[in-house]
C-alpha atoms as a PDB file:
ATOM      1  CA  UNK A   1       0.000   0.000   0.000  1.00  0.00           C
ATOM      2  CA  UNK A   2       2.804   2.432   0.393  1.00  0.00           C
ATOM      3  CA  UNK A   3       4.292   1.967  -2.533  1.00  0.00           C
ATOM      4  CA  UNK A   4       0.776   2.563  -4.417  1.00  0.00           C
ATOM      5  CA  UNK A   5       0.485   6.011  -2.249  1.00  0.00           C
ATOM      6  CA  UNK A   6       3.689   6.902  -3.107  1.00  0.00           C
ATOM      7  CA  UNK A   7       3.435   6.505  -6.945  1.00  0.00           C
ATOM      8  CA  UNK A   8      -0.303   6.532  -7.588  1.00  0.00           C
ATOM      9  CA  UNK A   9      -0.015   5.894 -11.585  1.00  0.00           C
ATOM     10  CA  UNK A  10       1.742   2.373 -10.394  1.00  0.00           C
ATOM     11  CA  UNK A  11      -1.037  -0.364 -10.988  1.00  0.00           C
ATOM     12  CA  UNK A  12      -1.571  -2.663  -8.213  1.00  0.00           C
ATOM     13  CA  UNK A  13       0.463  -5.783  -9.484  1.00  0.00           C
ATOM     14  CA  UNK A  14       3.316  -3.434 -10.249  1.00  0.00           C
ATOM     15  CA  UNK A  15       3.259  -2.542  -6.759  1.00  0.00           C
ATOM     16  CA  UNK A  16       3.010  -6.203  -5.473  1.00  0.00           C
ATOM     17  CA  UNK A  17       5.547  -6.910  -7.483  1.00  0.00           C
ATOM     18  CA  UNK A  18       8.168  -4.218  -6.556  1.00  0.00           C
ATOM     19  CA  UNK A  19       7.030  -5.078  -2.482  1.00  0.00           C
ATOM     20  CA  UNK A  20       7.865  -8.773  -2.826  1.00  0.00           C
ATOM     21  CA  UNK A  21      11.488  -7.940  -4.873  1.00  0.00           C
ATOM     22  CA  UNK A  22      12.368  -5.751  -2.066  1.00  0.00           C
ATOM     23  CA  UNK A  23      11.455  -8.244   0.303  1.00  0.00           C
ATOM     24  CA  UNK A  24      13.243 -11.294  -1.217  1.00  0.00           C
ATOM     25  CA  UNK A  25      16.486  -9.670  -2.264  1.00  0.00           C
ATOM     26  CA  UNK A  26      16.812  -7.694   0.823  1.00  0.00           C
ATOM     27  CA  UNK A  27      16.760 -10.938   2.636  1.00  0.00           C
ATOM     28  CA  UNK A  28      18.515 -12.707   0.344  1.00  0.00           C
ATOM     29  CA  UNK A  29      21.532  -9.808   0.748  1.00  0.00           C
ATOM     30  CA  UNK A  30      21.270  -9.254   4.042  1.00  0.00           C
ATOM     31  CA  UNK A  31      20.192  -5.094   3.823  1.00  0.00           C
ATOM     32  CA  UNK A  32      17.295  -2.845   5.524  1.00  0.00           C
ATOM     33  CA  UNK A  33      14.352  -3.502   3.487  1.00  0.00           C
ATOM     34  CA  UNK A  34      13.874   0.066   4.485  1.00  0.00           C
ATOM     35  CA  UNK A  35      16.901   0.893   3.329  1.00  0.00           C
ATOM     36  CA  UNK A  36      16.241  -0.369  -0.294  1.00  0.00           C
ATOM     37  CA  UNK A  37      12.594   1.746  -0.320  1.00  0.00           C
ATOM     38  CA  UNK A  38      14.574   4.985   0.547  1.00  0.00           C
ATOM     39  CA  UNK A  39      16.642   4.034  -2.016  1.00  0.00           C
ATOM     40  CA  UNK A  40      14.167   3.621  -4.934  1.00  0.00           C
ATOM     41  CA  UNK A  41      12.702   6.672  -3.570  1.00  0.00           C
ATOM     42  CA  UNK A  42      15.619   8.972  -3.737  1.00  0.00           C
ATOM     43  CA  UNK A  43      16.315   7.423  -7.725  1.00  0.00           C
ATOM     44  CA  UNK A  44      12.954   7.018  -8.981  1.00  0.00           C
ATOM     45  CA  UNK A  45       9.609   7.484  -6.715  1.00  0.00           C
ATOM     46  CA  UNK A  46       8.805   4.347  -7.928  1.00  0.00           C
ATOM     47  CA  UNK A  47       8.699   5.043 -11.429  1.00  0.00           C
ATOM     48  CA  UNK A  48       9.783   1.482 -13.023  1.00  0.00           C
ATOM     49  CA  UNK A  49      10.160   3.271 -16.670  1.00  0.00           C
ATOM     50  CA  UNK A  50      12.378   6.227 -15.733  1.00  0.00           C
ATOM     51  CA  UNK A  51      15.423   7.068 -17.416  1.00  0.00           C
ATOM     52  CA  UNK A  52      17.971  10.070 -16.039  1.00  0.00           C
ATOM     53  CA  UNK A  53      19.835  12.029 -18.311  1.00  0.00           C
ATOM     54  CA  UNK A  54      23.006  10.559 -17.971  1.00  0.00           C
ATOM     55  CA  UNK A  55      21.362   7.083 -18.772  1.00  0.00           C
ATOM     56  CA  UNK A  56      20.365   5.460 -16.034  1.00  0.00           C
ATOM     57  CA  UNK A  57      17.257   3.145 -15.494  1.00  0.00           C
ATOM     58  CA  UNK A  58      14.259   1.986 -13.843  1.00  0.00           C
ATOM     59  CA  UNK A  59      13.897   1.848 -10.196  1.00  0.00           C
ATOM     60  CA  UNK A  60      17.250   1.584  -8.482  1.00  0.00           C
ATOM     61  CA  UNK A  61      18.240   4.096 -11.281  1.00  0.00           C
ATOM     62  CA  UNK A  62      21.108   1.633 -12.565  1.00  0.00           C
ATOM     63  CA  UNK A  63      23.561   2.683 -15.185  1.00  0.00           C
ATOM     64  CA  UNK A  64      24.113   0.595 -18.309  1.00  0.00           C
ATOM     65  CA  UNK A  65      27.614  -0.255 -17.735  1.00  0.00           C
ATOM     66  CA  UNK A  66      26.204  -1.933 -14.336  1.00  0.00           C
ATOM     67  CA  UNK A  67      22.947  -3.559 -16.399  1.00  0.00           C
ATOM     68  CA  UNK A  68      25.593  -5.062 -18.524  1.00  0.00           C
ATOM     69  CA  UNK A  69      28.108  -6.655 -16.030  1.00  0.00           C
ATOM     70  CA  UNK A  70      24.972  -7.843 -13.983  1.00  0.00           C
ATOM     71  CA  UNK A  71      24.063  -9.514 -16.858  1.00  0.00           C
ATOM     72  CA  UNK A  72      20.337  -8.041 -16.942  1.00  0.00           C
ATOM     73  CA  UNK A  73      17.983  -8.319 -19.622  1.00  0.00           C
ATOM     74  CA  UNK A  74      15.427  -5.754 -18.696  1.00  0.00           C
ATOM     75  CA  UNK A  75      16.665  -2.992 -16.627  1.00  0.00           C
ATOM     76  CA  UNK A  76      13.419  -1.285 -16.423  1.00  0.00           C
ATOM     77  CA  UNK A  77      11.963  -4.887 -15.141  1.00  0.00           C
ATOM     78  CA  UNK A  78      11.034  -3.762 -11.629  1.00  0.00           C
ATOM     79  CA  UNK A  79      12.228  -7.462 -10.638  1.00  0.00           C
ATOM     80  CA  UNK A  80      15.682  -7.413 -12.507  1.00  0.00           C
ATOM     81  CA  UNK A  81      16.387  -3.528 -11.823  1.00  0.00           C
ATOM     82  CA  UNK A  82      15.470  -4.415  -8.023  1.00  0.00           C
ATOM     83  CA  UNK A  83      18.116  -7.295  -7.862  1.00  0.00           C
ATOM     84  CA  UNK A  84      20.378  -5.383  -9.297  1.00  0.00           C
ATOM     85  CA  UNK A  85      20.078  -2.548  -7.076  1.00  0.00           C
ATOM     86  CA  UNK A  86      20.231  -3.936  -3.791  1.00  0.00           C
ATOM     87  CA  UNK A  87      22.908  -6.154  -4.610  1.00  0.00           C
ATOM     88  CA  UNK A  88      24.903  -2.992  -5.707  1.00  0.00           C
ATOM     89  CA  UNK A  89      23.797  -2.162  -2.629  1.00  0.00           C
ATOM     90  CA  UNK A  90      25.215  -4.639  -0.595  1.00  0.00           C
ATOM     91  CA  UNK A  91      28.514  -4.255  -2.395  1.00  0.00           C
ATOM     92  CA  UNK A  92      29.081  -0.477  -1.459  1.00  0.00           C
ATOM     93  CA  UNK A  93      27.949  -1.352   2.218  1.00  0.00           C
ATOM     94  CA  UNK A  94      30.524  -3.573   2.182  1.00  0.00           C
ATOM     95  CA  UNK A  95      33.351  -1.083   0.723  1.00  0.00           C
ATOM     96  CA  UNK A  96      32.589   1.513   3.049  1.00  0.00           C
END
């Protein structure tokens, strides 16, 4: 439901969808779930189709050079770009 009040355009299954990634791959990496939705939030508000200007996309607002060693097929799949994301995530937590 917050993610639906936060991006109102987003239909419901997007939504589901987007809660259940964070949930899973925040588990499955060992971060904050909470830390993941401030995340998304500070790239995108939840806008799964968004690209920046200097070419980054979907969700965790990832840049192609990262799509491509991830090995992603669909950055601006809410699943794949949230994978990606948090387990950039978990790699910079790491580092610093």
């Amino acid at each position: 439901q917050f993610i639906q009040g936060w991006n109102k355009r987003l239909p419901a299954q997007d939504a589901d969808d987007i809660a259940a990634s964070v949930l899973l791959f925040s588990e499955q990496y060992d971060v904050d779930p909470r830390l993941v939705i401030a995340l998304i939030i500070a790239e995108s508000d939840f806008r799964p189709q968004t690209t920046s200007h200097k070419g980054a996309m979907g969700l965790g607002q990832l840049m192609p050079d990262e799509v491509k060693t991830l090995g992603l097929t669909n950055p601006y799949d809410p699943v794949q770009n949230v994978a990606g994301a948090v387990y950039l995530l978990r790699g910079r937590l790491d580092k610093y």
